[in-house]
C-alpha atoms as a PDB file:
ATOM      1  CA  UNK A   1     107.104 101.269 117.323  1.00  0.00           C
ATOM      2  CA  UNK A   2     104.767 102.048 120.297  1.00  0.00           C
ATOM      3  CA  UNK A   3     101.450 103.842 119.589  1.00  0.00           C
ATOM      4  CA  UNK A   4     102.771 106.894 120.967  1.00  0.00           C
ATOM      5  CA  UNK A   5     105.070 106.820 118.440  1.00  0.00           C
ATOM      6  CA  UNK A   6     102.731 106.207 115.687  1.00  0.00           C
ATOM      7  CA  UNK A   7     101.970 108.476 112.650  1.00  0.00           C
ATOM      8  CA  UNK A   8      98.820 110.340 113.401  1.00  0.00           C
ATOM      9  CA  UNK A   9      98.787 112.159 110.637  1.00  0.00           C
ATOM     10  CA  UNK A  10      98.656 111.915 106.624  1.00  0.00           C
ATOM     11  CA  UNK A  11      99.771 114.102 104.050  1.00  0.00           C
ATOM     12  CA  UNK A  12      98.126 114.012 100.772  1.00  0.00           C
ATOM     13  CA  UNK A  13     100.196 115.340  97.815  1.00  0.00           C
ATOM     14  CA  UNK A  14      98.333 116.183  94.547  1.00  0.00           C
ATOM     15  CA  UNK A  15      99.662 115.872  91.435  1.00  0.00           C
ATOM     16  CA  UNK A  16      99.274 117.441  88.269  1.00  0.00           C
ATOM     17  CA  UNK A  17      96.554 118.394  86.427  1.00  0.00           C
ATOM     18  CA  UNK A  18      94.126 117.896  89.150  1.00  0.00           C
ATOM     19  CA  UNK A  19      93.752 119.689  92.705  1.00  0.00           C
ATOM     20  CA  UNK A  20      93.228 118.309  96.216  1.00  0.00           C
ATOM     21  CA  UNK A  21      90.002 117.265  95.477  1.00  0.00           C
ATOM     22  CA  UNK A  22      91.362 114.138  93.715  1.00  0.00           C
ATOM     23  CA  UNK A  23      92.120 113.036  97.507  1.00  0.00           C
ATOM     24  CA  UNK A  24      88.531 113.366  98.737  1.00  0.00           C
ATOM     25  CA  UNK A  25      87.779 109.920  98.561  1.00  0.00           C
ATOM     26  CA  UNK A  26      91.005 109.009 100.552  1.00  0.00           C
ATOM     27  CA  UNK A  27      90.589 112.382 102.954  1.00  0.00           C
ATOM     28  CA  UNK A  28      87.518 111.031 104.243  1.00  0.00           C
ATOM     29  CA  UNK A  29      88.446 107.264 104.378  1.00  0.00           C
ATOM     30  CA  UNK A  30      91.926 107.798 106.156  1.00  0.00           C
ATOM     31  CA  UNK A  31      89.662 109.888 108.837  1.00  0.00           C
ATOM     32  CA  UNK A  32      87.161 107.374 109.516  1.00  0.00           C
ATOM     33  CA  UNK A  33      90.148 105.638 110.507  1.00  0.00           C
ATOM     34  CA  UNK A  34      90.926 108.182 113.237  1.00  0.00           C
ATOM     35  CA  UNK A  35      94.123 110.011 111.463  1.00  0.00           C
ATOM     36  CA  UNK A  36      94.493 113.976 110.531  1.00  0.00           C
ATOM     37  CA  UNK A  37      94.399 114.485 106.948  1.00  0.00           C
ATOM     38  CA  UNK A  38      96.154 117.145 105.773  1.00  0.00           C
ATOM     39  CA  UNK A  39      95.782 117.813 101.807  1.00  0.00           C
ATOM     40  CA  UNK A  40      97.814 120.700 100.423  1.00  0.00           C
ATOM     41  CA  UNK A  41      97.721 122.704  97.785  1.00  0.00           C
ATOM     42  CA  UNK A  42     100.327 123.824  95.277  1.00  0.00           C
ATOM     43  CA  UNK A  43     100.710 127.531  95.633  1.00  0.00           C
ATOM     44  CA  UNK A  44      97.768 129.280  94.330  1.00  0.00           C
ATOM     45  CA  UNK A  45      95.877 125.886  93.669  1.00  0.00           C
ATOM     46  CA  UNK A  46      93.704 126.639  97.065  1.00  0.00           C
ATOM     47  CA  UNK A  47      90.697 127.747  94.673  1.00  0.00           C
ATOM     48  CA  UNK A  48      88.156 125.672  93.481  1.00  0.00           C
ATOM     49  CA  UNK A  49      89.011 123.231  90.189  1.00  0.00           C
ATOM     50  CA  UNK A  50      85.960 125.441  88.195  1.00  0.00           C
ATOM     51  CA  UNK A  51      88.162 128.743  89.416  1.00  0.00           C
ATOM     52  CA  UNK A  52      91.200 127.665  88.301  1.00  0.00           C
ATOM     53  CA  UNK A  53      90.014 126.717  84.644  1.00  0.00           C
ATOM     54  CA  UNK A  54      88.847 130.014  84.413  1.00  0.00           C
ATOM     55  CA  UNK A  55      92.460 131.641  85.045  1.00  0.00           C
ATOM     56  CA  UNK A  56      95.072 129.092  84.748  1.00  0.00           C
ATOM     57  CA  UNK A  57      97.932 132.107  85.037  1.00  0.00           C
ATOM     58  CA  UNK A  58      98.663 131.095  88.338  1.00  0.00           C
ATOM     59  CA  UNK A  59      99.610 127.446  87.194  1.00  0.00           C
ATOM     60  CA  UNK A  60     101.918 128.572  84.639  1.00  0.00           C
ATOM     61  CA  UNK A  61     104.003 130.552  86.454  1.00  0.00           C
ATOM     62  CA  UNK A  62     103.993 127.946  89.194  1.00  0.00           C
ATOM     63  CA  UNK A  63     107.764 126.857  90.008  1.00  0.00           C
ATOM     64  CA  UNK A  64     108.844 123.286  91.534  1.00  0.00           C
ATOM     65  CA  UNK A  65     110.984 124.365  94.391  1.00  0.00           C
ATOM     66  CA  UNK A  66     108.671 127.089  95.799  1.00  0.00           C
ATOM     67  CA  UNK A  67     105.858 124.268  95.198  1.00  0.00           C
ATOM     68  CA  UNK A  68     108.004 121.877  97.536  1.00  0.00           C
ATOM     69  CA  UNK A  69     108.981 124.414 100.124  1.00  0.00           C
ATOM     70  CA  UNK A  70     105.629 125.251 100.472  1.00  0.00           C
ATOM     71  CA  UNK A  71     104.542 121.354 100.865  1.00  0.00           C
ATOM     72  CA  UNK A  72     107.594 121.376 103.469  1.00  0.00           C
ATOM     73  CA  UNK A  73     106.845 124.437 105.425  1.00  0.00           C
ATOM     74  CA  UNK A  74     102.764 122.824 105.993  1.00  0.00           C
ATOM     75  CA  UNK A  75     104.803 119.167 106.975  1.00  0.00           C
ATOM     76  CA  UNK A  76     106.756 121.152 109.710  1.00  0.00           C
ATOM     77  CA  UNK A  77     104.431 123.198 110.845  1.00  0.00           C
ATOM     78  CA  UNK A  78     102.891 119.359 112.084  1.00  0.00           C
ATOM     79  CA  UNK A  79     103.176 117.995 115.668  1.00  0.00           C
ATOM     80  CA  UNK A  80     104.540 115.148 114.459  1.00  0.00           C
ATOM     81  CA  UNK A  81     106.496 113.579 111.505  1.00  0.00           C
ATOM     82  CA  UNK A  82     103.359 112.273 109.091  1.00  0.00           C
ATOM     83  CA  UNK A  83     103.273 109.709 106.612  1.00  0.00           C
ATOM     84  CA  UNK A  84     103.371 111.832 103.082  1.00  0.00           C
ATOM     85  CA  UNK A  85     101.496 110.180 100.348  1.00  0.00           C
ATOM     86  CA  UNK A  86     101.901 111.235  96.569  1.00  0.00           C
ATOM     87  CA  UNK A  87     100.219 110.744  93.354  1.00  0.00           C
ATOM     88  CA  UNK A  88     101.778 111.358  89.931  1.00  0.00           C
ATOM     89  CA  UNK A  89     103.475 114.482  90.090  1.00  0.00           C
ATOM     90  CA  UNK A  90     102.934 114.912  93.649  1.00  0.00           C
ATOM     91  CA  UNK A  91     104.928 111.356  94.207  1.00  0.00           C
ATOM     92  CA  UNK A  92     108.124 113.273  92.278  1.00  0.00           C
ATOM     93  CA  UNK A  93     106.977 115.977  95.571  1.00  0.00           C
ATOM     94  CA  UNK A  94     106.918 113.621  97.952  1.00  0.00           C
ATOM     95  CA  UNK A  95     110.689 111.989  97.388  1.00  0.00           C
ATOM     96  CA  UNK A  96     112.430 115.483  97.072  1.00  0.00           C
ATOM     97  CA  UNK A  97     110.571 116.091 100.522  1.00  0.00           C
ATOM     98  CA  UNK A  98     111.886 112.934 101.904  1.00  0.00           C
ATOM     99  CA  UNK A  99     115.080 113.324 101.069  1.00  0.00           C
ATOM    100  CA  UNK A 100     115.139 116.667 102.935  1.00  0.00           C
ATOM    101  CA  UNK A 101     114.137 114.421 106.021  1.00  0.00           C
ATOM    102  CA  UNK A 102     110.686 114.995 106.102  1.00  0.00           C
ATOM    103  CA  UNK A 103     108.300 112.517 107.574  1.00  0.00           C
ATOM    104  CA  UNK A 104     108.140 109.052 109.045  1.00  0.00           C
ATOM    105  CA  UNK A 105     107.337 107.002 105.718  1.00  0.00           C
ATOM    106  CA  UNK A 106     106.247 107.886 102.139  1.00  0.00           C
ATOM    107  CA  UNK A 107     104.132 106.183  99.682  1.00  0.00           C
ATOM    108  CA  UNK A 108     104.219 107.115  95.931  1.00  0.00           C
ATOM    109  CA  UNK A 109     101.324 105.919  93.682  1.00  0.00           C
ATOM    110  CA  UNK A 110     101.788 105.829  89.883  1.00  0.00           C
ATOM    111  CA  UNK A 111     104.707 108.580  90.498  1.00  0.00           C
ATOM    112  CA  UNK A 112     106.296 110.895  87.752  1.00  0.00           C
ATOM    113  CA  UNK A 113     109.878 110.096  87.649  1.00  0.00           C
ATOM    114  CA  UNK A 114     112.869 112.668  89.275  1.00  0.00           C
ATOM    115  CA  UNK A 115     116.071 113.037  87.195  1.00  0.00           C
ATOM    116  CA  UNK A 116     118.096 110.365  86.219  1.00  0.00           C
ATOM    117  CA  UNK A 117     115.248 107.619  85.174  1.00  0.00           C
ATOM    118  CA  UNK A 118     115.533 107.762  81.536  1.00  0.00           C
ATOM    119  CA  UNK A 119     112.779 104.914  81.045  1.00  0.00           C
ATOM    120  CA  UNK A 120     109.784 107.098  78.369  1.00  0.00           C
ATOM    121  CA  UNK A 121     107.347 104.009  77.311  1.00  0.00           C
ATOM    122  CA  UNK A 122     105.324 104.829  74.413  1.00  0.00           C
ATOM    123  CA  UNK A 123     102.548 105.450  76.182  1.00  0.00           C
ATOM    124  CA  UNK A 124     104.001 107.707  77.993  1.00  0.00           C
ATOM    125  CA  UNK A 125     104.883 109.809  75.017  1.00  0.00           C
ATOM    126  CA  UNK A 126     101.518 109.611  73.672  1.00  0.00           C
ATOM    127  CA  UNK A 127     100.395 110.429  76.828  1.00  0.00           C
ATOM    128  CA  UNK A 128     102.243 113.806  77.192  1.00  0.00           C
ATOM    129  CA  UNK A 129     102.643 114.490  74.017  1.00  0.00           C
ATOM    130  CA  UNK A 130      99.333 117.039  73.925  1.00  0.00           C
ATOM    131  CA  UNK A 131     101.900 119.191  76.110  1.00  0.00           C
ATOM    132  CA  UNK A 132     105.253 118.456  74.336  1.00  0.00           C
ATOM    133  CA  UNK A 133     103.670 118.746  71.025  1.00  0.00           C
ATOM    134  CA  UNK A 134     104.023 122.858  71.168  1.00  0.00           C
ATOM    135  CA  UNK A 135     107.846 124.552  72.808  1.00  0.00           C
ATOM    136  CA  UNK A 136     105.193 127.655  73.411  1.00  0.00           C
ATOM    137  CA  UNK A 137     103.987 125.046  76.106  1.00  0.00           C
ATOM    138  CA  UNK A 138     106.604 125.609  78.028  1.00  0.00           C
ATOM    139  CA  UNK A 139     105.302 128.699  79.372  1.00  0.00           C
ATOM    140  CA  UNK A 140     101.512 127.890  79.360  1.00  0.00           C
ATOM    141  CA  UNK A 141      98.987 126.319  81.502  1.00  0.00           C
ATOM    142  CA  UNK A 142      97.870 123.328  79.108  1.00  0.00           C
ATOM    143  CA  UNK A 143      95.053 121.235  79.874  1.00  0.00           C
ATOM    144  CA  UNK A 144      93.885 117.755  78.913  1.00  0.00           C
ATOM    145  CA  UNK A 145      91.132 117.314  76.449  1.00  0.00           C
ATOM    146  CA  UNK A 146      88.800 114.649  77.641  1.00  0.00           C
ATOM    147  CA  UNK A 147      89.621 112.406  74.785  1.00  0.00           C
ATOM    148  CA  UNK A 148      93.699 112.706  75.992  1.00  0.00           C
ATOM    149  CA  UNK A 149      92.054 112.543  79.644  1.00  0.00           C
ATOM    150  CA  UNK A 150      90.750 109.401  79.161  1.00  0.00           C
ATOM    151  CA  UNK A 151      93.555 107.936  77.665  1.00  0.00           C
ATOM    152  CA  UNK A 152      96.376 109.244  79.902  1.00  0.00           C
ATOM    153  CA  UNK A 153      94.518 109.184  83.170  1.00  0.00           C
ATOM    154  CA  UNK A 154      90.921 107.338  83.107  1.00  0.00           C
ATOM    155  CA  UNK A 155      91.878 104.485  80.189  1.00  0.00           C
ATOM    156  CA  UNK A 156      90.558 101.966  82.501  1.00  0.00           C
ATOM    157  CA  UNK A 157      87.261 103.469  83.258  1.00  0.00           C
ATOM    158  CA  UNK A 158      84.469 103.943  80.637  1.00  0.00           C
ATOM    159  CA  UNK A 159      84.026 106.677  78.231  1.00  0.00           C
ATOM    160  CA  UNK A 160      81.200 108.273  80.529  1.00  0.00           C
ATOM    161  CA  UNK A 161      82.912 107.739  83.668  1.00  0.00           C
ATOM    162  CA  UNK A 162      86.163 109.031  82.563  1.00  0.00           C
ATOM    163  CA  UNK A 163      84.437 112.101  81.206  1.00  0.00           C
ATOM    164  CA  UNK A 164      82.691 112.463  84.696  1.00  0.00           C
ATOM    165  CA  UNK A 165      86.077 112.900  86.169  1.00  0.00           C
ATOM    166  CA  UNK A 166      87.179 115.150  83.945  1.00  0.00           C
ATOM    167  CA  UNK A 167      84.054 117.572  84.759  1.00  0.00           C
ATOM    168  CA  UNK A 168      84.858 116.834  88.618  1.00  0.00           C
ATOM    169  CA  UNK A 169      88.678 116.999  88.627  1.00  0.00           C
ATOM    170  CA  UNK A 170      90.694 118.202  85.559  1.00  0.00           C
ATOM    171  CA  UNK A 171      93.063 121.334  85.459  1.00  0.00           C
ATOM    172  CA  UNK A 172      95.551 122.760  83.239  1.00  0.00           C
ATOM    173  CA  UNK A 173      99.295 121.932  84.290  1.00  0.00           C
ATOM    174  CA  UNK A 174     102.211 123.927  84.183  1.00  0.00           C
ATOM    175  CA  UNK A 175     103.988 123.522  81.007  1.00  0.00           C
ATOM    176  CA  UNK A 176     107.403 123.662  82.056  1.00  0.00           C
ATOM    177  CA  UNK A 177     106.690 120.843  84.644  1.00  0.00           C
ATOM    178  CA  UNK A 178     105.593 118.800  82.203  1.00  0.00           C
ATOM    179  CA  UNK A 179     108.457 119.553  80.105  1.00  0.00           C
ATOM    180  CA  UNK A 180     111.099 119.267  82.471  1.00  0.00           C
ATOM    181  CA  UNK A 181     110.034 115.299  83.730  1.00  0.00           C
ATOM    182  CA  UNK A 182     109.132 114.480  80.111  1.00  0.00           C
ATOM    183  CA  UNK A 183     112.067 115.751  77.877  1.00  0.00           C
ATOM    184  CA  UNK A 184     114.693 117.940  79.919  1.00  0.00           C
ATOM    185  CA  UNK A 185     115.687 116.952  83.109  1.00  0.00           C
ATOM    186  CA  UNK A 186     118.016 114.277  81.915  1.00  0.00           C
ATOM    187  CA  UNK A 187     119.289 115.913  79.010  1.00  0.00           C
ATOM    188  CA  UNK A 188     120.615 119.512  80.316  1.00  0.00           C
ATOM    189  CA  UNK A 189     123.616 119.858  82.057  1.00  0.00           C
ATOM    190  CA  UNK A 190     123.513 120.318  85.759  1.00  0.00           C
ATOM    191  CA  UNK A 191     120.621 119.308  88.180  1.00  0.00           C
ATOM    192  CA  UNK A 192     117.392 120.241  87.239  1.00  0.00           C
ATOM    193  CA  UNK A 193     114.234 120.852  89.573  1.00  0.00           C
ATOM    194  CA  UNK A 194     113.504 117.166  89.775  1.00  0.00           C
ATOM    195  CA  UNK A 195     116.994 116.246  91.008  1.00  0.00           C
ATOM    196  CA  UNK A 196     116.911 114.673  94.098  1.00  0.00           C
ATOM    197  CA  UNK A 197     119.903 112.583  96.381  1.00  0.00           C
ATOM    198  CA  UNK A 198     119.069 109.372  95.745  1.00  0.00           C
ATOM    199  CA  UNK A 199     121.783 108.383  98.605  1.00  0.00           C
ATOM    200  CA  UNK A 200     119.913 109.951 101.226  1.00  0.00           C
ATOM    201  CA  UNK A 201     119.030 108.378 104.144  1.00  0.00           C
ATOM    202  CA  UNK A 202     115.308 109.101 104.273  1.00  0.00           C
ATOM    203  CA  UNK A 203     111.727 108.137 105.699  1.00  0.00           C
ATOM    204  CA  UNK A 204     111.105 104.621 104.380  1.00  0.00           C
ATOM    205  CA  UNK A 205     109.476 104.554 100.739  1.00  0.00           C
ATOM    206  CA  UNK A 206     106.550 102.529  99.158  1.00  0.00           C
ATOM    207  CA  UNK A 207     106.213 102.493  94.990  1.00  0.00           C
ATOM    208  CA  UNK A 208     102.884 101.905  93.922  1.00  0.00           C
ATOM    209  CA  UNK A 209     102.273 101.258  90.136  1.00  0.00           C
ATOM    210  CA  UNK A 210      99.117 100.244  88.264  1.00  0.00           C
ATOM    211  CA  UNK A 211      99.864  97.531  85.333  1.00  0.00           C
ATOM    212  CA  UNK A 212      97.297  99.900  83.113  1.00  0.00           C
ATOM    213  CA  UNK A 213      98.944 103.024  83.655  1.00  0.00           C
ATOM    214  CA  UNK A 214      99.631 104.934  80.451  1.00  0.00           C
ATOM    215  CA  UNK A 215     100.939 108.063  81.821  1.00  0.00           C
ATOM    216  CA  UNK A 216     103.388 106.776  84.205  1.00  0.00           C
ATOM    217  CA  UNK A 217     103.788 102.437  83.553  1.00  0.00           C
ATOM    218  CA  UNK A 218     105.096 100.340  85.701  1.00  0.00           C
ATOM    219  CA  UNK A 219     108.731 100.396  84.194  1.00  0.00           C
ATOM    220  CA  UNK A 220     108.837 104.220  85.001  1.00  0.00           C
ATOM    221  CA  UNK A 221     108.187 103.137  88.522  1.00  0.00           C
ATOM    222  CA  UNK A 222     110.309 100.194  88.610  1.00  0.00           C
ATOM    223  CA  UNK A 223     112.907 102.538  87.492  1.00  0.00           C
ATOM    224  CA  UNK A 224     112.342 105.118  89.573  1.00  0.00           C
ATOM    225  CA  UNK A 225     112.488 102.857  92.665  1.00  0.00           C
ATOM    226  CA  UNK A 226     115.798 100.808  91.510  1.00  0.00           C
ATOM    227  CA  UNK A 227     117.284 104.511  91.549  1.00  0.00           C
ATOM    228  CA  UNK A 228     117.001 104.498  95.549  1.00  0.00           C
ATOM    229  CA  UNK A 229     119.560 101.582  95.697  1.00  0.00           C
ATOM    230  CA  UNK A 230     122.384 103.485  96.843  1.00  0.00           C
ATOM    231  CA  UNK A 231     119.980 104.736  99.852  1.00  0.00           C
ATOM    232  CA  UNK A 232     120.457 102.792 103.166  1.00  0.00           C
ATOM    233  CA  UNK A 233     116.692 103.487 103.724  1.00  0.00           C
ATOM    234  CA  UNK A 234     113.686 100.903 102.718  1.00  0.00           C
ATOM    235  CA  UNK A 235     112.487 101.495  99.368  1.00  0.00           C
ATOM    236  CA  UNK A 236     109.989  98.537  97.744  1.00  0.00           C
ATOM    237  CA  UNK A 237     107.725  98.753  94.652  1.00  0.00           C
ATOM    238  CA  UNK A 238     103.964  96.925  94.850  1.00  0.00           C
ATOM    239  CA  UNK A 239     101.663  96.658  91.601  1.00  0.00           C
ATOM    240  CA  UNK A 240      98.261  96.239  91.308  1.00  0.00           C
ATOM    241  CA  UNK A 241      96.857  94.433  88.546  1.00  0.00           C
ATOM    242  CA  UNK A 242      94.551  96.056  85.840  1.00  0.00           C
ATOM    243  CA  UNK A 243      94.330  99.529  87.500  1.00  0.00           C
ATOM    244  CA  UNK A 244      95.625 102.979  85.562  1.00  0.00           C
ATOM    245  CA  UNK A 245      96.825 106.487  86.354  1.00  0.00           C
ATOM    246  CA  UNK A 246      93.559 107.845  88.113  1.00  0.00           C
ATOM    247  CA  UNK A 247      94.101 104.460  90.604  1.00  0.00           C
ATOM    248  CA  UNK A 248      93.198 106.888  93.671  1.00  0.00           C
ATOM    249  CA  UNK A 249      89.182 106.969  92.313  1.00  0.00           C
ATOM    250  CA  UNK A 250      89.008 104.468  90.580  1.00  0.00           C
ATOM    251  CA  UNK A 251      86.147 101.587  91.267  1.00  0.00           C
ATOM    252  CA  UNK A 252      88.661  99.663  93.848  1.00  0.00           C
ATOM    253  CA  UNK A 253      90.342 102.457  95.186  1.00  0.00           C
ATOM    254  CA  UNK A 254      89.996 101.426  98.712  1.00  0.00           C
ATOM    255  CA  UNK A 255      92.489  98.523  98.194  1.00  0.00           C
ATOM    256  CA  UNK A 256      94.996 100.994  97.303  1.00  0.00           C
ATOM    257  CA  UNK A 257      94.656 103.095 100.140  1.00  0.00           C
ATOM    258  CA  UNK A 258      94.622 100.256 102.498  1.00  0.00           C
ATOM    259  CA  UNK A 259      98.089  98.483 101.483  1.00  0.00           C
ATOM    260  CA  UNK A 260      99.545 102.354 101.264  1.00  0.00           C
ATOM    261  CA  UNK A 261      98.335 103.257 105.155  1.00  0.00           C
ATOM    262  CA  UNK A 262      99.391  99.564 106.100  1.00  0.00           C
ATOM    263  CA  UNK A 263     102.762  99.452 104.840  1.00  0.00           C
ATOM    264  CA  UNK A 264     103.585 103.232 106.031  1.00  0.00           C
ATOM    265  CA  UNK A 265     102.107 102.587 109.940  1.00  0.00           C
ATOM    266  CA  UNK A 266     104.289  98.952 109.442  1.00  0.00           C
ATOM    267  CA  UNK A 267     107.267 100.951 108.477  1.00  0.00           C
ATOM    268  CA  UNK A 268     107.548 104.626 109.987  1.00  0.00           C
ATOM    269  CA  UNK A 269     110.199 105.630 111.276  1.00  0.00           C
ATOM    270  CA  UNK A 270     109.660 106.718 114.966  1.00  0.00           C
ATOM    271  CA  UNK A 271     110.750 109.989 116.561  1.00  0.00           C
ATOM    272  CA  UNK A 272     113.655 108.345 117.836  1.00  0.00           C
ATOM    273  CA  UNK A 273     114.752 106.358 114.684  1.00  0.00           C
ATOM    274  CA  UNK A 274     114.555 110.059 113.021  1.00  0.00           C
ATOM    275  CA  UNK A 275     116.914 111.701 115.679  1.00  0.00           C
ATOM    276  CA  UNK A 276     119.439 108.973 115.579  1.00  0.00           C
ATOM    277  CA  UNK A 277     119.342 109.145 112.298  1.00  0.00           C
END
């Protein structure tokens, strides 16, 4: 690919229970390396984390396809096809925006699963299960206490640093998000909102998983990936050693971000690969 065919541009996709702020670190780094860095907010989310503790009603009643039409209408409103990066929830974002054809390459990091991976590690369960525990979730904004915080997300930090990103970062997160990846999307008939067409032809795709990860292990990854088979596009899964779920800020993060931007700019898809395509 020539430089003028490049990515010049990044998407950062949030996930749940935090905002864009849990990209800052990455925001800045990416731009000290020249690109644009474009981090978007769920609908509603584009208040500060403080404000939306305050009055989580706009998470509950947050839904996962306007969520991913807005993320698409921002990615096409772009010059250019950009490389769309995802943590967590936002990497179950950025595969049902690939597979609509959106951007040159895609990295996932620790990503919640779409439908069809039926892999739910214990740790997982624990992990979610402050949301599962109560059906009346479903339709509530529920939050993370920082002892759950710190096991889910931050088990690899210590106590006081984990509960320094929970001051700086946590949210509530929609109920029936967490409900529909954790219990129901592969166990009610039809397609759910995490469906996605696992034969499509998309942007080349980068797993990420962190061998500490409670929320979202390495076997939910592996999974996930292995699902992508029956795509003729690139799909590989990388795992670093001794990092969990809250990889992006954790001590270390840089390495992440570097092998994510490298392997994207090494396997974008140009302009012209897109349009044959």
């Amino acid at each position: 690919m020539s430089t003028a065919d490049a990515p010049d541009t990044i998407v950062l996709v949030h996930g749940l229970w935090v905002t864009p702020r849990s990209w800052e670190h990455w925001k800045t780094h990416y731009e000290s390396k020249g690109f644009t860095v474009v981090t978007p907010a769920y609908p509603g989310f584009e208040i500060e984390v403080e404000a939306l503790r305050e009055n989580p009603d706009v998470i509950a009643n947050l839904t996962v396809p306007e969520t991913v039409d807005h993320l698409a209408g921002v990615i096409e409103a772009l010059p250019r096809p950009p490389i769309i990066m995802g943590h967590s929830f936002g990497g179950t974002l950025t595969q049902l925006l690939l597979a609509r054809g959106l951007g040159a390459a895609g990295a996932v990091i620790d990503s919640a699963p779409t439908e069809g991976v039926r892999v739910t590690p214990l740790s997982q369960a624990r992990s979610l299960f402050p949301a599962l525990k109560n059906p009346a979730n479903f339709h509530k904004a529920v939050g993370f206490t920082k002892d759950e915080w710190h096991y889910a997300f931050a088990n690899v930090l210590t106590r006081e640093e984990s509960d320094a990103s929970w001051d700086r970062y946590a949210i509530p997160a929609p109920g029936n998000w967490v409900w529909a990846y954790g219990l129901l999307a592969n166990f009610q008939p039809g397609h759910q909102e995490t469906w996605v067409d696992y034969s499509a032809d998309r942007a080349p795709l980068l797993f990420i998983g962190g061998s500490e990860d409670h929320i979202m292990p390495p076997s939910v990854n592996k999974s996930n990936a292995k699902h992508w088979e029956k795509s003729p596009a690139i799909t590989e899964y990388h795992e670093f050693e001794g990092r969990g779920h809250w990889t992006c800020a954790e001590p270390g993060w840089e390495a992440v971000a570097d092998y994510a931007l490298e392997w994207t700019l090494a396997h974008a898809r140009s302009t012209a690969d897109r349009t044959t395509a």
